[in-house]
Protein backbone atom coordinates (compact mmCIF):
# COMPACT_ATOMS: atom_id res chain seq x y z
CA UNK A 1 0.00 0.00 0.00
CA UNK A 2 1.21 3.90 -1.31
CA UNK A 3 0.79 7.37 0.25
CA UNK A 4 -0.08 9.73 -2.35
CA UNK A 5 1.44 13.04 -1.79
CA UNK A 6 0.43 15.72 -4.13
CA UNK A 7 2.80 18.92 -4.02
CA UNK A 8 2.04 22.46 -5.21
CA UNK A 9 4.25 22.40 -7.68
CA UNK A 10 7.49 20.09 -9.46
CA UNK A 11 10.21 21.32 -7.56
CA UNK A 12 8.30 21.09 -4.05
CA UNK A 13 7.56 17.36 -5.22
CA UNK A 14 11.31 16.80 -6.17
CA UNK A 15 12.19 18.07 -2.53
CA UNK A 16 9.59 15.57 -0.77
CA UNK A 17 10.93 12.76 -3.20
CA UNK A 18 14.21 13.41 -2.07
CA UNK A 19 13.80 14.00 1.90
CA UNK A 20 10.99 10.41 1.74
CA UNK A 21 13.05 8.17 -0.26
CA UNK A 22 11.03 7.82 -3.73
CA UNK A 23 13.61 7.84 -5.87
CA UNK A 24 12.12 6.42 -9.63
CA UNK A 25 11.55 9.29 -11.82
CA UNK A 26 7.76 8.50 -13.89
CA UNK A 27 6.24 10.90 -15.97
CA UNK A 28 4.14 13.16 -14.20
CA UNK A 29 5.67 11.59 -10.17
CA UNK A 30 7.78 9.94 -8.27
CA UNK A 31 7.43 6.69 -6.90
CA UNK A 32 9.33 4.36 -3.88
CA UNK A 33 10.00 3.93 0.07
CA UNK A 34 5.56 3.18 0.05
CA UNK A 35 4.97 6.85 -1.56
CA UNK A 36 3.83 8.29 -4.95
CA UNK A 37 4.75 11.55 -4.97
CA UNK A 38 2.86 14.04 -7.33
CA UNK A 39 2.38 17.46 -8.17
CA UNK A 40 0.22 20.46 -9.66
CA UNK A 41 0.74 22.96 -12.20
CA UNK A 42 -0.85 26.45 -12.10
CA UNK A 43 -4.45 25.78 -12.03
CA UNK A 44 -5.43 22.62 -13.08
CA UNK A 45 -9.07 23.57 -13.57
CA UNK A 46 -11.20 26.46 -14.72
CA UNK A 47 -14.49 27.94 -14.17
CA UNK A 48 -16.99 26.81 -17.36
CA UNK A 49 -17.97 29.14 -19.79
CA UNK A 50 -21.92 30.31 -19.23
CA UNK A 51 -22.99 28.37 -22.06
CA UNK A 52 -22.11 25.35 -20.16
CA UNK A 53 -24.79 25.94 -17.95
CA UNK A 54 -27.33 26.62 -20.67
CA UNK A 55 -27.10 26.99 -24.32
CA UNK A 56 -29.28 30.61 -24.12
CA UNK A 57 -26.15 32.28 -22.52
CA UNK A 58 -23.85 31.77 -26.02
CA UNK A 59 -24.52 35.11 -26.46
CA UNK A 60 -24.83 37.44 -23.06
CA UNK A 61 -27.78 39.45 -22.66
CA UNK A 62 -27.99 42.39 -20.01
CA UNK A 63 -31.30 40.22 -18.79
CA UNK A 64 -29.46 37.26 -18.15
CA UNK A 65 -27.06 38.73 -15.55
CA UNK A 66 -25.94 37.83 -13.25
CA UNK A 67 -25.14 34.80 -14.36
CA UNK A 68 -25.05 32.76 -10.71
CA UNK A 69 -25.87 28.94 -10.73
CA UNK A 70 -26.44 26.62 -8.07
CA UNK A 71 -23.92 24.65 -8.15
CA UNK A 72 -20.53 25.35 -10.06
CA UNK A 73 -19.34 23.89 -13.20
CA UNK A 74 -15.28 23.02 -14.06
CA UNK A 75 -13.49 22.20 -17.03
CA UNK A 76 -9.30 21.19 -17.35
CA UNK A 77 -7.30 24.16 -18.34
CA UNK A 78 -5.69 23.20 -21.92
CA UNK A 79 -2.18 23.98 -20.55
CA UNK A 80 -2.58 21.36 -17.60
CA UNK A 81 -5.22 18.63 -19.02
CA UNK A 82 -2.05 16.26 -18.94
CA UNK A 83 -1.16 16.27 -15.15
CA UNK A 84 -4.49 16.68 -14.42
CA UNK A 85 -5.27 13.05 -15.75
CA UNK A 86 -1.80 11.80 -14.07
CA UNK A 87 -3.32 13.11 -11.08
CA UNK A 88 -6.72 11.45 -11.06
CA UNK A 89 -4.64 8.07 -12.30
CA UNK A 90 -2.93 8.23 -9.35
CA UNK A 91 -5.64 8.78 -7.02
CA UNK A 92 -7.82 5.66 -8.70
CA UNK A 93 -4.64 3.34 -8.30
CA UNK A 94 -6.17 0.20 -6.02
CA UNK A 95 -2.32 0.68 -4.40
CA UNK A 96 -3.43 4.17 -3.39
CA UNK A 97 -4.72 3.98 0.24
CA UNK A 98 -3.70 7.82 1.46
CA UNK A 99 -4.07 11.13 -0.69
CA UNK A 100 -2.21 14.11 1.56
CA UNK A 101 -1.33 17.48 -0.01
């Protein structure tokens, strides 16, 4: 069984690699001593666009603001859509037992 640890950012994950012991390089973590050792990259995930909510708000309209829904919709920035998924791999591994960040 693994302890996910999920850093801010790549050089904050290097440093906990380092100081726990997991030592093989992947792509997107490191791995060894019973940790994986992951990390973020700006934001991973964005607010969606209005029309994601309903296809009327493609175009604004002054009588559709504010636009405030119940519950919040995201969508995987372009720039980070790949560690994003290496992320959610890693947490669905069965050898996962412990996310920390």
């Amino acid at each position: 069984m693994k302890n996910l640890v999920i850093a801010e950012k790549p050089s904050v994950a290097k440093s906990l690699a380092d100081a726990l012991g997991a030592k093989t390089r992947r792509d997107g973590s490191y791995e060894g001593n019973g940790y994986v050792i992951s990390w973020c990259v700006g934001h991973l995930l964005g607010l969606a666009e209005p029309q994601a909510y309903d296809e009327k708000f493609t175009k604004w309209r002054y009588e559709d603001l504010p636009i405030a829904p119940q519950s919040w919709k995201y969508t995987p920035a372009a720039s980070t859509k790949k560690q994003l998924k290496i992320l959610v791999d890693l947490m669905k591994r069965k050898d996962i037992t412990t996310t920390t960040n």
